[in-house]
C-alpha atoms as a PDB file:
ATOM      1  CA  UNK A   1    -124.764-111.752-159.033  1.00  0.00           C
ATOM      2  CA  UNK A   2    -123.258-115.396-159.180  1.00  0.00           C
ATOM      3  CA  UNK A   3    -122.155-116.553-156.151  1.00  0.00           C
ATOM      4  CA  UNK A   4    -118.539-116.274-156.424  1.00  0.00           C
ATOM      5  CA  UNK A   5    -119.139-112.674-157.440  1.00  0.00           C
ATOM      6  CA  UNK A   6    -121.253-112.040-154.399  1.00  0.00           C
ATOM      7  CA  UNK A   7    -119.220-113.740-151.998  1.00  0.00           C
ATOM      8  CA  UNK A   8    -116.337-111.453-153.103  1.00  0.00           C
ATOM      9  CA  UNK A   9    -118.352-108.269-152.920  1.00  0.00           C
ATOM     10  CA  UNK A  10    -118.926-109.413-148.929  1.00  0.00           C
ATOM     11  CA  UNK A  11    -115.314-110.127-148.636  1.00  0.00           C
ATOM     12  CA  UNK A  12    -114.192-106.883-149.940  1.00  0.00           C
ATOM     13  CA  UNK A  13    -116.783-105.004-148.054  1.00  0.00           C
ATOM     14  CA  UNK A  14    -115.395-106.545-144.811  1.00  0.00           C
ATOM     15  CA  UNK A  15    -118.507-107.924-143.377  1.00  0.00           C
ATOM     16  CA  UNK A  16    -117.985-109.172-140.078  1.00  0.00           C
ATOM     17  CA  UNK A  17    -120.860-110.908-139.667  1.00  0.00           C
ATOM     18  CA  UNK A  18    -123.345-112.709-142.237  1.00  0.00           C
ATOM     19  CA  UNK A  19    -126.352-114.377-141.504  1.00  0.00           C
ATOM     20  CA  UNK A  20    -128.612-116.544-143.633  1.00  0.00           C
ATOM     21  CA  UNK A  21    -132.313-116.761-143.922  1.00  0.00           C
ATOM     22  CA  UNK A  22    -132.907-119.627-146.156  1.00  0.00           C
ATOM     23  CA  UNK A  23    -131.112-122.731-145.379  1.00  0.00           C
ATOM     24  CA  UNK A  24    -131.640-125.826-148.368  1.00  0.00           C
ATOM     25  CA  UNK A  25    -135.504-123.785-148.882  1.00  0.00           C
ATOM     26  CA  UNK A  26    -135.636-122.770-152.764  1.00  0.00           C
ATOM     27  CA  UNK A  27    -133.450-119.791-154.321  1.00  0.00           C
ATOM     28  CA  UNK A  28    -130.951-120.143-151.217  1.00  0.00           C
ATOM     29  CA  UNK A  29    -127.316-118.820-151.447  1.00  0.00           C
ATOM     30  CA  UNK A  30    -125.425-121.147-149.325  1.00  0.00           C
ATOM     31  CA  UNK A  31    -123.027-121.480-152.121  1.00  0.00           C
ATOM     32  CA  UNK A  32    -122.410-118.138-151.023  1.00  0.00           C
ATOM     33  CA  UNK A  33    -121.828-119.336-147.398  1.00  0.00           C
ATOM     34  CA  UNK A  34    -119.353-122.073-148.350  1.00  0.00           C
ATOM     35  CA  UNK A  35    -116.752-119.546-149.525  1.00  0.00           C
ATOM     36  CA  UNK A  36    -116.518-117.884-146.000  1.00  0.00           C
ATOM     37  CA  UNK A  37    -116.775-114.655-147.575  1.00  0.00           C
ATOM     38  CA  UNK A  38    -117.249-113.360-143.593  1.00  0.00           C
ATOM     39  CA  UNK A  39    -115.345-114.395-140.478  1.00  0.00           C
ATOM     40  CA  UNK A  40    -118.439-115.131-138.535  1.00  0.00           C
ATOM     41  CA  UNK A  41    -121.488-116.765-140.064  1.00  0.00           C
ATOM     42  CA  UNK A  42    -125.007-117.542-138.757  1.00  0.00           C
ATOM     43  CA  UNK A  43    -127.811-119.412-139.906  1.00  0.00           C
ATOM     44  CA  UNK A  44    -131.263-118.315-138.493  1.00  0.00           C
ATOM     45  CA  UNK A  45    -134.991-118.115-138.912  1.00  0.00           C
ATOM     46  CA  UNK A  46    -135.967-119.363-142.053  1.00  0.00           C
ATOM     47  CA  UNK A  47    -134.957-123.032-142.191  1.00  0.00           C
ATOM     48  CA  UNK A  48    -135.844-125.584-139.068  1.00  0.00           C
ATOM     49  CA  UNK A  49    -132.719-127.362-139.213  1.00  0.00           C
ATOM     50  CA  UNK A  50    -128.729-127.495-139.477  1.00  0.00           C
ATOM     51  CA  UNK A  51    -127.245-126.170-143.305  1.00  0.00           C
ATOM     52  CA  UNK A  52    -124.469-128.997-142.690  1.00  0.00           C
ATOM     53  CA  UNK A  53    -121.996-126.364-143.649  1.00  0.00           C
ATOM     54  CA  UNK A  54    -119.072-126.555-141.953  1.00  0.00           C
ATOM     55  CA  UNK A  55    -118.490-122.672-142.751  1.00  0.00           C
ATOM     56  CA  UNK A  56    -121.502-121.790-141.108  1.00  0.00           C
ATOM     57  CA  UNK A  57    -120.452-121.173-137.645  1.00  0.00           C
ATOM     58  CA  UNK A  58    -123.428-120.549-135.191  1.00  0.00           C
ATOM     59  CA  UNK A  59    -127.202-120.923-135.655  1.00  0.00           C
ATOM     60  CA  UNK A  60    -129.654-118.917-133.522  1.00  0.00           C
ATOM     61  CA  UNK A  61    -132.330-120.509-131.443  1.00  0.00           C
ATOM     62  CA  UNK A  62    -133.929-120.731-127.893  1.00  0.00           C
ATOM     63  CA  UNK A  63    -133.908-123.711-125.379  1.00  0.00           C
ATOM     64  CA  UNK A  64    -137.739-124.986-125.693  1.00  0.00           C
ATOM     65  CA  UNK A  65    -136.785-124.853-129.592  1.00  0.00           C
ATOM     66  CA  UNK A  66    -133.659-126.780-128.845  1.00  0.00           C
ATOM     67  CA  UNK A  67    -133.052-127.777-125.242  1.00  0.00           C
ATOM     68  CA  UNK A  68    -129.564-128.515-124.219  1.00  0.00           C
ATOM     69  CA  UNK A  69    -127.586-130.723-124.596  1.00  0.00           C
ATOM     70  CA  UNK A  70    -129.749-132.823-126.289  1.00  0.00           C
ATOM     71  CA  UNK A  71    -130.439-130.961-129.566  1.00  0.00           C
ATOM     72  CA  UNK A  72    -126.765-129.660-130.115  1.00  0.00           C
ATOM     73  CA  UNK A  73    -125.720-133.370-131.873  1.00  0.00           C
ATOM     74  CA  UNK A  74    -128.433-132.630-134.661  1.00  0.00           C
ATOM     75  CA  UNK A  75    -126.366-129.607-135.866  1.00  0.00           C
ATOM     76  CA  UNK A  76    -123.172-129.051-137.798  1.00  0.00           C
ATOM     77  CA  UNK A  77    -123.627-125.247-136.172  1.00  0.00           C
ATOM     78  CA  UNK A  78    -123.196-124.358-132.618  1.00  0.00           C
ATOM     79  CA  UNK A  79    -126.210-123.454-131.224  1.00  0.00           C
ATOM     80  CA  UNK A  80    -127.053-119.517-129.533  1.00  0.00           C
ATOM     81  CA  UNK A  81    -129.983-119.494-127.226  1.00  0.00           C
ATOM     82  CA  UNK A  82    -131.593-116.644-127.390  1.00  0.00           C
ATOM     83  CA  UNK A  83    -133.342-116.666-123.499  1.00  0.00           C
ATOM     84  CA  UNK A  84    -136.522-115.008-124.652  1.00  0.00           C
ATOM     85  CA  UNK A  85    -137.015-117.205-127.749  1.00  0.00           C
ATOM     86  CA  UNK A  86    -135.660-117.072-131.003  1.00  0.00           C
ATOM     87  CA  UNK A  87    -138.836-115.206-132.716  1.00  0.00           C
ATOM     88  CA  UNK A  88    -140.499-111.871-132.797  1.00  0.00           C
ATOM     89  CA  UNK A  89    -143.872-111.537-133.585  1.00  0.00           C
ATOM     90  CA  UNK A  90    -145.815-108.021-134.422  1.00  0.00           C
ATOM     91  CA  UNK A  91    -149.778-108.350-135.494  1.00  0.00           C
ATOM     92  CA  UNK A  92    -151.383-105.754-137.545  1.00  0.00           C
ATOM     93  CA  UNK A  93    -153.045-103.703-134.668  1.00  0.00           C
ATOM     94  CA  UNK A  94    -155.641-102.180-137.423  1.00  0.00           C
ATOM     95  CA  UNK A  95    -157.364-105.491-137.741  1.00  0.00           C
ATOM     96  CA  UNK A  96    -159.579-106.735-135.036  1.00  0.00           C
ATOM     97  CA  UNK A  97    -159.721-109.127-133.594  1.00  0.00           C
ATOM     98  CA  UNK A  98    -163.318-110.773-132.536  1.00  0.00           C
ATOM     99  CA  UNK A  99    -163.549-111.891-128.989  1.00  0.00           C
ATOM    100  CA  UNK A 100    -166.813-114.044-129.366  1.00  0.00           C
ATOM    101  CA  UNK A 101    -165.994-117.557-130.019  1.00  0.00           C
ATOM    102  CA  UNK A 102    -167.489-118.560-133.534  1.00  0.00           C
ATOM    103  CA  UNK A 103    -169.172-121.843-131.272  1.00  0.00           C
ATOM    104  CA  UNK A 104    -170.885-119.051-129.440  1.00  0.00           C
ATOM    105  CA  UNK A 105    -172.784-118.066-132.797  1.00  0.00           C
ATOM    106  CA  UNK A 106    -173.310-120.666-134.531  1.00  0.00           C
ATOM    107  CA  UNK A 107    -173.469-123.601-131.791  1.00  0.00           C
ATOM    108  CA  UNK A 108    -170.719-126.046-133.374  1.00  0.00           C
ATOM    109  CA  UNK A 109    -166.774-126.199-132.201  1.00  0.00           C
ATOM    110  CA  UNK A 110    -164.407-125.119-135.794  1.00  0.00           C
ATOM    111  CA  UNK A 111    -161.058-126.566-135.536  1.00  0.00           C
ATOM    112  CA  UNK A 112    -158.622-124.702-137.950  1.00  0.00           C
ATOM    113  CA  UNK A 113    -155.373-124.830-139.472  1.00  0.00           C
ATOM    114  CA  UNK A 114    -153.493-122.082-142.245  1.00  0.00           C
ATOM    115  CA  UNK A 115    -150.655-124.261-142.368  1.00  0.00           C
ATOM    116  CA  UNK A 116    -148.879-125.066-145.352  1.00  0.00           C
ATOM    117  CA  UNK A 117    -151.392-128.515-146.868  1.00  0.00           C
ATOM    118  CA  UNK A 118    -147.784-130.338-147.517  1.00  0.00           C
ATOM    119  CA  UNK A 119    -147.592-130.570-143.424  1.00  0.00           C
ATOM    120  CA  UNK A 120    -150.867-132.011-143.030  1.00  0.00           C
ATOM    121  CA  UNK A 121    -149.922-135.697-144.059  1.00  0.00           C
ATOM    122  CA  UNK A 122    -151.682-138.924-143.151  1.00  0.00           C
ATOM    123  CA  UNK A 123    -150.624-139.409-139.574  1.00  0.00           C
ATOM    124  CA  UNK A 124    -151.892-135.334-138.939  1.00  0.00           C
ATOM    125  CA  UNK A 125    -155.195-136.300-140.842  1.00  0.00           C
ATOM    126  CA  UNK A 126    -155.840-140.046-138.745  1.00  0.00           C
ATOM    127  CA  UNK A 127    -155.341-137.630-135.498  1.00  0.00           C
ATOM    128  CA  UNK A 128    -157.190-134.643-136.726  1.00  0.00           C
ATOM    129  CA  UNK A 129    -160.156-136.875-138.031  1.00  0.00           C
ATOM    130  CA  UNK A 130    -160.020-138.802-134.773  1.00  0.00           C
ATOM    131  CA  UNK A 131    -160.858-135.927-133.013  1.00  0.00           C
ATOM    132  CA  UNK A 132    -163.821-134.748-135.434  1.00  0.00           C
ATOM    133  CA  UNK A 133    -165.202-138.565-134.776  1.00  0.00           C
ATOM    134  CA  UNK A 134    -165.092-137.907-131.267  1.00  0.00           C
ATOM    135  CA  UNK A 135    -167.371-134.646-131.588  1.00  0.00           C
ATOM    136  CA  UNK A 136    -169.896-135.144-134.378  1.00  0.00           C
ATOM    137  CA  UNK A 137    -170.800-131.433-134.427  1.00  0.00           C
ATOM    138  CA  UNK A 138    -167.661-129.757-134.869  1.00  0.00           C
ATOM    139  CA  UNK A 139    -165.952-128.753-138.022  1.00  0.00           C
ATOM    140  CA  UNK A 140    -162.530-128.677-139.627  1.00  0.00           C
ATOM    141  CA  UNK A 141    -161.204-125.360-140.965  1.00  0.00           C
ATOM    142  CA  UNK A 142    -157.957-125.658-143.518  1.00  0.00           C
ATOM    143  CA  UNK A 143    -156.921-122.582-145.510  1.00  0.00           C
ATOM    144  CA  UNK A 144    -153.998-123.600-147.740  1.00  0.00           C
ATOM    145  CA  UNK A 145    -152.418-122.176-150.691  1.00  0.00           C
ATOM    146  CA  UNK A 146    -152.818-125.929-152.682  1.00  0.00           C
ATOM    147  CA  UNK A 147    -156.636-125.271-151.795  1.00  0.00           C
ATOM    148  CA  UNK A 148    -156.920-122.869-154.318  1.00  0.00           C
ATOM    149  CA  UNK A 149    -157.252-126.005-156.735  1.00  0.00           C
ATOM    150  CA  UNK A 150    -160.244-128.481-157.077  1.00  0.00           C
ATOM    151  CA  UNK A 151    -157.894-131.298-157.099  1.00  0.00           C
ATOM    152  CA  UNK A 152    -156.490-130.535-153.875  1.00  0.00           C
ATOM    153  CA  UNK A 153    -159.822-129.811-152.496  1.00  0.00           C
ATOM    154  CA  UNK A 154    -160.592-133.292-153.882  1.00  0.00           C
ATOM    155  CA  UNK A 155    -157.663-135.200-152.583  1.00  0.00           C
ATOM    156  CA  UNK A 156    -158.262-133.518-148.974  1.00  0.00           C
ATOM    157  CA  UNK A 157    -161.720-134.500-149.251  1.00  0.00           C
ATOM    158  CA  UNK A 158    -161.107-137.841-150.235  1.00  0.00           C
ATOM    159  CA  UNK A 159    -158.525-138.170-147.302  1.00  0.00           C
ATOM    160  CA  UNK A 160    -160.657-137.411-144.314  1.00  0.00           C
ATOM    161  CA  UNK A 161    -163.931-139.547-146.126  1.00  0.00           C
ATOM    162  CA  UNK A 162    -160.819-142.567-145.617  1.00  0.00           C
ATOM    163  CA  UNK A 163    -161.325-141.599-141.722  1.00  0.00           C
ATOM    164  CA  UNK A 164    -164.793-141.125-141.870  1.00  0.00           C
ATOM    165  CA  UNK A 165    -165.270-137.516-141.948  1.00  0.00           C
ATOM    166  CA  UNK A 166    -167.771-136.102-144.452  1.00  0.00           C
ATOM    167  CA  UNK A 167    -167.075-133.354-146.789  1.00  0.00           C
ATOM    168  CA  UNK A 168    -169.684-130.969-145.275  1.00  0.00           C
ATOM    169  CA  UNK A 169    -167.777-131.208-142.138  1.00  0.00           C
ATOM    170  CA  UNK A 170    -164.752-129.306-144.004  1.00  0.00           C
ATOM    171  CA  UNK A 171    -164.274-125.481-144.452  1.00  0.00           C
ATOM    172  CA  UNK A 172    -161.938-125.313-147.199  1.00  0.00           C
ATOM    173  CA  UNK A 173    -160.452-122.192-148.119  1.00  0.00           C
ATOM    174  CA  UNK A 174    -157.145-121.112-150.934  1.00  0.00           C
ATOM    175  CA  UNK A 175    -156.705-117.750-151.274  1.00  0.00           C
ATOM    176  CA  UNK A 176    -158.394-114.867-150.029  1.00  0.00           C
ATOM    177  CA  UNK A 177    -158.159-111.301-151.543  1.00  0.00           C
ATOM    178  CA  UNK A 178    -156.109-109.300-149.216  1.00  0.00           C
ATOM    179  CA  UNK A 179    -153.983-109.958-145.806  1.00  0.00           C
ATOM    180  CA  UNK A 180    -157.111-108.394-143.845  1.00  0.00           C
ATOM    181  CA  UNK A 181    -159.538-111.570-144.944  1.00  0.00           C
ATOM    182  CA  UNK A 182    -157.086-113.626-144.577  1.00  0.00           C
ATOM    183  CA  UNK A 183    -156.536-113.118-140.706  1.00  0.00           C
ATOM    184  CA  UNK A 184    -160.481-111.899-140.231  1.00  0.00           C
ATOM    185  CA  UNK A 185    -160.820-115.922-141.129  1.00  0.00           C
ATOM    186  CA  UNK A 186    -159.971-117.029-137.473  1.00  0.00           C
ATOM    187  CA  UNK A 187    -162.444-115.266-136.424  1.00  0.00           C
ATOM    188  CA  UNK A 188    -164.641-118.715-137.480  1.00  0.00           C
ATOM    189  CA  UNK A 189    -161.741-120.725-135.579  1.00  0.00           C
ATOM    190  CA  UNK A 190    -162.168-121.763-131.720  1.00  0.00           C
ATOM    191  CA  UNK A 191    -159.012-123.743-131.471  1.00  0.00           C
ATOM    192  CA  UNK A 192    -156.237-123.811-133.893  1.00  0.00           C
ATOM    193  CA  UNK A 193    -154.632-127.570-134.354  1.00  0.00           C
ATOM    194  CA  UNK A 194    -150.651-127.793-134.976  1.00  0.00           C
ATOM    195  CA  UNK A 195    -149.327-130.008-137.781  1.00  0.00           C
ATOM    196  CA  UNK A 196    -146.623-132.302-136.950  1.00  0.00           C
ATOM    197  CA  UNK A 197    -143.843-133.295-137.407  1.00  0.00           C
ATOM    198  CA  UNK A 198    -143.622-130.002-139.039  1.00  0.00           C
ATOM    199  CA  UNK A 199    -144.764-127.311-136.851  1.00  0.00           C
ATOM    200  CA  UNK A 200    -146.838-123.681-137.561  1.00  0.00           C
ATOM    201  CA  UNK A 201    -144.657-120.756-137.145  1.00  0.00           C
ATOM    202  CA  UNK A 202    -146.576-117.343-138.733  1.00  0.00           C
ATOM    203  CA  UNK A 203    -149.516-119.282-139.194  1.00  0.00           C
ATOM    204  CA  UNK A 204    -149.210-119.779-134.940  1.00  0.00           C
ATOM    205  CA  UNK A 205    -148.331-116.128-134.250  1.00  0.00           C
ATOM    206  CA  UNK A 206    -151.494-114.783-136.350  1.00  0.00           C
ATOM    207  CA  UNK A 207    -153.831-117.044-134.621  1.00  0.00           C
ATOM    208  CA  UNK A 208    -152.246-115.864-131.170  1.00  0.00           C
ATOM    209  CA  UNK A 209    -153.120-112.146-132.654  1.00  0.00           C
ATOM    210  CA  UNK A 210    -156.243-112.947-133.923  1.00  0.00           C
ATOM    211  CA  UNK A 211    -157.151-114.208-130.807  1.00  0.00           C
ATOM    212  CA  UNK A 212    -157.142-118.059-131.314  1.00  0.00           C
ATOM    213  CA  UNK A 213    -154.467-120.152-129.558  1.00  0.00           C
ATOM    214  CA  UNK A 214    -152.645-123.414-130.911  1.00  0.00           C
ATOM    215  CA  UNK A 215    -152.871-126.998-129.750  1.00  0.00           C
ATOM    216  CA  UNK A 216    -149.887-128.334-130.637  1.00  0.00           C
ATOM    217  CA  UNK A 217    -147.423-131.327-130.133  1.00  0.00           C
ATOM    218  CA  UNK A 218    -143.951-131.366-128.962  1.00  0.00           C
ATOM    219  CA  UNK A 219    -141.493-133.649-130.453  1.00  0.00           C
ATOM    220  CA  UNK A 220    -137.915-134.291-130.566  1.00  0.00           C
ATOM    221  CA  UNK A 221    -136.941-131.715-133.244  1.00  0.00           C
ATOM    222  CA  UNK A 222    -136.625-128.177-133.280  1.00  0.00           C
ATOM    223  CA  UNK A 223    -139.696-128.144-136.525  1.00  0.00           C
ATOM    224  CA  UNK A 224    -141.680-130.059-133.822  1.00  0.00           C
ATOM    225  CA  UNK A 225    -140.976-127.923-131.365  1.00  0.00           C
ATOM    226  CA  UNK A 226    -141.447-124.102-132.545  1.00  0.00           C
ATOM    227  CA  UNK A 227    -144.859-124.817-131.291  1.00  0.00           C
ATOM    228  CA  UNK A 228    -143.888-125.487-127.859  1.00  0.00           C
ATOM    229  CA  UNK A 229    -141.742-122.484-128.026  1.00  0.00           C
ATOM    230  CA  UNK A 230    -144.341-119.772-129.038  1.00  0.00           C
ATOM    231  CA  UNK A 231    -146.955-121.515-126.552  1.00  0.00           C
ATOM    232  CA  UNK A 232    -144.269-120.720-123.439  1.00  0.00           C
ATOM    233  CA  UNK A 233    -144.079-117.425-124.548  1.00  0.00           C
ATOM    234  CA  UNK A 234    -147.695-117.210-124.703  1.00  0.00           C
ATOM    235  CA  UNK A 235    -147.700-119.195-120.793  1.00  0.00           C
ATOM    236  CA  UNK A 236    -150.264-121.457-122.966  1.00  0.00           C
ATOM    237  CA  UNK A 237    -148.367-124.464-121.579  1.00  0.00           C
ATOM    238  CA  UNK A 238    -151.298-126.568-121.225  1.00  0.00           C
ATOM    239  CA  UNK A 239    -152.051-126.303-124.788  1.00  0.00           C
ATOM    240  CA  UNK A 240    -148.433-128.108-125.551  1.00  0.00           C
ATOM    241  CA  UNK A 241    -148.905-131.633-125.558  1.00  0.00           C
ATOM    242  CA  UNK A 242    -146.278-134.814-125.944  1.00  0.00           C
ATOM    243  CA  UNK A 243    -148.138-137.334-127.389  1.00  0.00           C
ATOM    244  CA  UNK A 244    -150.832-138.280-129.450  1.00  0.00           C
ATOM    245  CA  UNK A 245    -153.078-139.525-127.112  1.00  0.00           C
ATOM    246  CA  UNK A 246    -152.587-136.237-125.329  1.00  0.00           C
ATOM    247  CA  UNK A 247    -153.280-133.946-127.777  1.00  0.00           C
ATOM    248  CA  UNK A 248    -156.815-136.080-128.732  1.00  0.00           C
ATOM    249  CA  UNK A 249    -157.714-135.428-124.993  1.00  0.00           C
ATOM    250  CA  UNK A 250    -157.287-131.696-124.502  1.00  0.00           C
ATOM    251  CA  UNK A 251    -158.251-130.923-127.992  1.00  0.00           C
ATOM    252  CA  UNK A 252    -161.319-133.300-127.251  1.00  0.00           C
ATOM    253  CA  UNK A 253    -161.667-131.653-123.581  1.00  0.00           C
ATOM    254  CA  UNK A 254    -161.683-128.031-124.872  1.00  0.00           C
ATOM    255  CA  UNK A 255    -164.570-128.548-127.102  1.00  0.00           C
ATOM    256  CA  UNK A 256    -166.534-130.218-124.357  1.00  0.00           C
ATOM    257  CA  UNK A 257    -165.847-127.286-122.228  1.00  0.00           C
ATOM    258  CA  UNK A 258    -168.056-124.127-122.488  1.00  0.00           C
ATOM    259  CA  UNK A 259    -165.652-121.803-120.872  1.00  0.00           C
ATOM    260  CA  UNK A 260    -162.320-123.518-121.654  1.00  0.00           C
ATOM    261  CA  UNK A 261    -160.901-120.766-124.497  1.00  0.00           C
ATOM    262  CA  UNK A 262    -163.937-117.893-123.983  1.00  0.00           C
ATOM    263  CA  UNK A 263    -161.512-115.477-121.794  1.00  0.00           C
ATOM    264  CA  UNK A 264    -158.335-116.479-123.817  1.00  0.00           C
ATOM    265  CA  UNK A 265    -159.506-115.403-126.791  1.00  0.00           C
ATOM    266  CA  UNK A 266    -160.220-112.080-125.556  1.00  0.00           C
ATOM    267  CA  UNK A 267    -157.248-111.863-123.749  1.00  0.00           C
ATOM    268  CA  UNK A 268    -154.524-113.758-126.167  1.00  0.00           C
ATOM    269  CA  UNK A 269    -153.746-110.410-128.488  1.00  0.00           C
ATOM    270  CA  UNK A 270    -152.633-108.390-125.149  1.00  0.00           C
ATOM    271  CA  UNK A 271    -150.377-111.377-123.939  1.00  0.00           C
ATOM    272  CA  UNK A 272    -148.845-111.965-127.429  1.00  0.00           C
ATOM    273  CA  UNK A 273    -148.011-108.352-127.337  1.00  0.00           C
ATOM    274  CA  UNK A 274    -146.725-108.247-123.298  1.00  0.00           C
ATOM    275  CA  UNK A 275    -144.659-111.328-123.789  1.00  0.00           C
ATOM    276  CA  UNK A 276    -140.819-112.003-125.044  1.00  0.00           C
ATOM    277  CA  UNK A 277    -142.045-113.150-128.723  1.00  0.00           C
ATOM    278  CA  UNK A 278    -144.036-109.269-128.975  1.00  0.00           C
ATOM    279  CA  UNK A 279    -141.177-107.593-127.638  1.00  0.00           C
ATOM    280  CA  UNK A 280    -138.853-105.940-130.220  1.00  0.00           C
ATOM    281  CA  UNK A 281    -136.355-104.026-127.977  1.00  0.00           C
ATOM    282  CA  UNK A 282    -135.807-106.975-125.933  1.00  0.00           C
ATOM    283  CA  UNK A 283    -135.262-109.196-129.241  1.00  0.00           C
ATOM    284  CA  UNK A 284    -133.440-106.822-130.811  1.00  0.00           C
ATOM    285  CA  UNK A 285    -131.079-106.816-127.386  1.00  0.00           C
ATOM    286  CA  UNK A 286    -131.125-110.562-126.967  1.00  0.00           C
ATOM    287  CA  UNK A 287    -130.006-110.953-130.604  1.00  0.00           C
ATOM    288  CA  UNK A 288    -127.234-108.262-130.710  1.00  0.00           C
ATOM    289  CA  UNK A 289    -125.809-109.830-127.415  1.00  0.00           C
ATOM    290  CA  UNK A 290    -125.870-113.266-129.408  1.00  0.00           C
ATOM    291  CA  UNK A 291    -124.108-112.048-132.077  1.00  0.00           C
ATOM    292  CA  UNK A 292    -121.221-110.160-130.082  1.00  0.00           C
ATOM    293  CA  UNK A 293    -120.692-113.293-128.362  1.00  0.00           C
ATOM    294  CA  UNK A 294    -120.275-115.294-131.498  1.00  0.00           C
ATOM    295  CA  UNK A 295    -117.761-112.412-132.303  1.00  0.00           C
ATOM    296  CA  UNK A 296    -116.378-112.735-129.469  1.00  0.00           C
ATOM    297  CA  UNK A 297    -115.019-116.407-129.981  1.00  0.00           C
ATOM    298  CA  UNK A 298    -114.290-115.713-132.854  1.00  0.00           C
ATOM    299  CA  UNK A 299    -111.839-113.245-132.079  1.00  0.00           C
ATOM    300  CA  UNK A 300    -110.544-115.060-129.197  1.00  0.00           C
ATOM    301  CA  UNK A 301    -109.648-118.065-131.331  1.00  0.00           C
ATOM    302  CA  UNK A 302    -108.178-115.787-133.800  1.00  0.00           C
ATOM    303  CA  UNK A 303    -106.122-114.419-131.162  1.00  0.00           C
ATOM    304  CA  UNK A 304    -105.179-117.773-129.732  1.00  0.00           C
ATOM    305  CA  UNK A 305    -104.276-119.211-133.357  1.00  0.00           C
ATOM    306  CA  UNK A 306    -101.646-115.954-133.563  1.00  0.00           C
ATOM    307  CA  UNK A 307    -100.094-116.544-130.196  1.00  0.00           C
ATOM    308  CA  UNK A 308     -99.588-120.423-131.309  1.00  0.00           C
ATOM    309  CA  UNK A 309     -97.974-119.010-134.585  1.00  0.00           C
ATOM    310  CA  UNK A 310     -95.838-116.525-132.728  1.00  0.00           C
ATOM    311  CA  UNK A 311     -94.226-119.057-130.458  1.00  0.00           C
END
């Protein structure tokens, strides 16, 4: 349907509430959203930042995503907290999950990352390589989509040679047949390594399942921060770092260290699933809560605005 046409459909099915997925990401319908087909509108999830709309009326987030009051002035939306975090995270419970560290079989430390190969830009690389420098025997895992091609194979390759990081010190993976290989891959991964400024957010939650956590970096937005949020949830807060230099050292330190990640790793999967981000009734609570209250102004202002005209 054409956006005019859908946006009437909502109206005349008297939605009270509509919520959006997508943000500016491809095949959105904010068009949709600018009509104010609903009374109450919410942006949540799927886009790391404000639509700019100035029909969309709330967006839904947590406070390590984006602490008050701090992070409210980078959104056209007014911001709902959700206290347990804004994401819920449920692992496929038929796929295991191997609690021997790959460094325990094979004697070398495997860095990883699934993340998207457009977030792993040149400052990510410098760092990442840094790091691989600093521990001549450990490897680099990436599993991309874009690695499915030889000339982004290439290009990676060519990037981390730049830093001084030879190609047989990359694992380089595109796609793999099923969802079951795909997640049975961390089970070659010791420590999982965050992009930034763009933040892991499935790729973060699978690892935590699949037993490996994430190193990552906290910065001033909320796509720099989802990492920091699903590490709280976790209580991994000593894998969230705020600088550079910081996240060099632990990810440095945690190679060097024997025992630093060997009871994690057995342990992560039964914390991701006792926490706030593997709780469904509680999300489904916090959410429902979030959205009465954005209901709940709404109505009040409504209410307020007829009293005015009344007078």
């Amino acid at each position: 349907a054409s956006d005019q046409a859908l946006a009437r459909q909502i109206y005349c099915d008297e939605i009270d509430l509509l919520v959006d997925l997508s943000g500016h990401m491809a095949d959105h319908r904010l068009a949709v959203f600018a009509r104010k087909p609903a009374p109450v509108q919410l942006s949540w999830l799927g886009y790391p930042n404000t639509t700019g709309l100035q029909e969309m009326d709330w967006r839904i987030t947590d406070a390590v995503a984006d602490p008050s009051p701090e992070s409210d002035r980078y959104y056209s939306e007014k911001l709902l907290r959700l206290p347990g975090g804004f994401l819920c995270y449920a692992g496929n419970p038929s796929i295991a999950a191997n609690a021997v560290a790959p460094r325990q079989r094979k004697g070398y430390f495997t860095f990883g990352s699934f993340n998207n190969l457009v977030k792993v830009q040149a400052p990510v690389i410098a760092l990442w390589a840094r790091i691989l420098r600093a521990l001549p025997q450990s490897k680099l895992l990436l599993k991309s989509l874009q690695l499915r091609g030889e000339l982004a194979k290439q290009h990676c390759i060519e990037a981390f040679a730049e830093q001084g990081i030879s190609p047989e010190r990359l694992l380089l993976y595109g796609m793999l047949p099923d969802p079951e290989a795909h997640l049975k891959l961390y089970d070659e991964v010791d420590l999982a390594l965050d992009p930034f400024p763009y933040n892991g957010t499935t790729t973060t939650c699978e690892a935590a399942w699949m037993g490996v956590p994430t190193l990552t970096l906290r910065g001033r937005t909320h796509a720099c921060r989802v990492g920091a949020s699903i590490n709280t949830r976790l209580g991994l807060h000593h894998l969230i770092t705020d600088d550079v230099e910081a996240y060099f050292q632990h990810a440095v330190a945690c190679a060097n260290d024997p025992d630093c990640l060997t009871e994690l790793r057995g342990q992560l999967r039964a914390t991701l699933q006792n926490s706030s981000l593997g709780d469904a009734p509680r999300f489904a609570t916090e959410f429902e809560a979030a959205c009465e209250q954005a209901w709940q102004a709404w109505a009040a202002q409504r209410l307020e605005a007829e009293s005015l005209g009344s007078e």
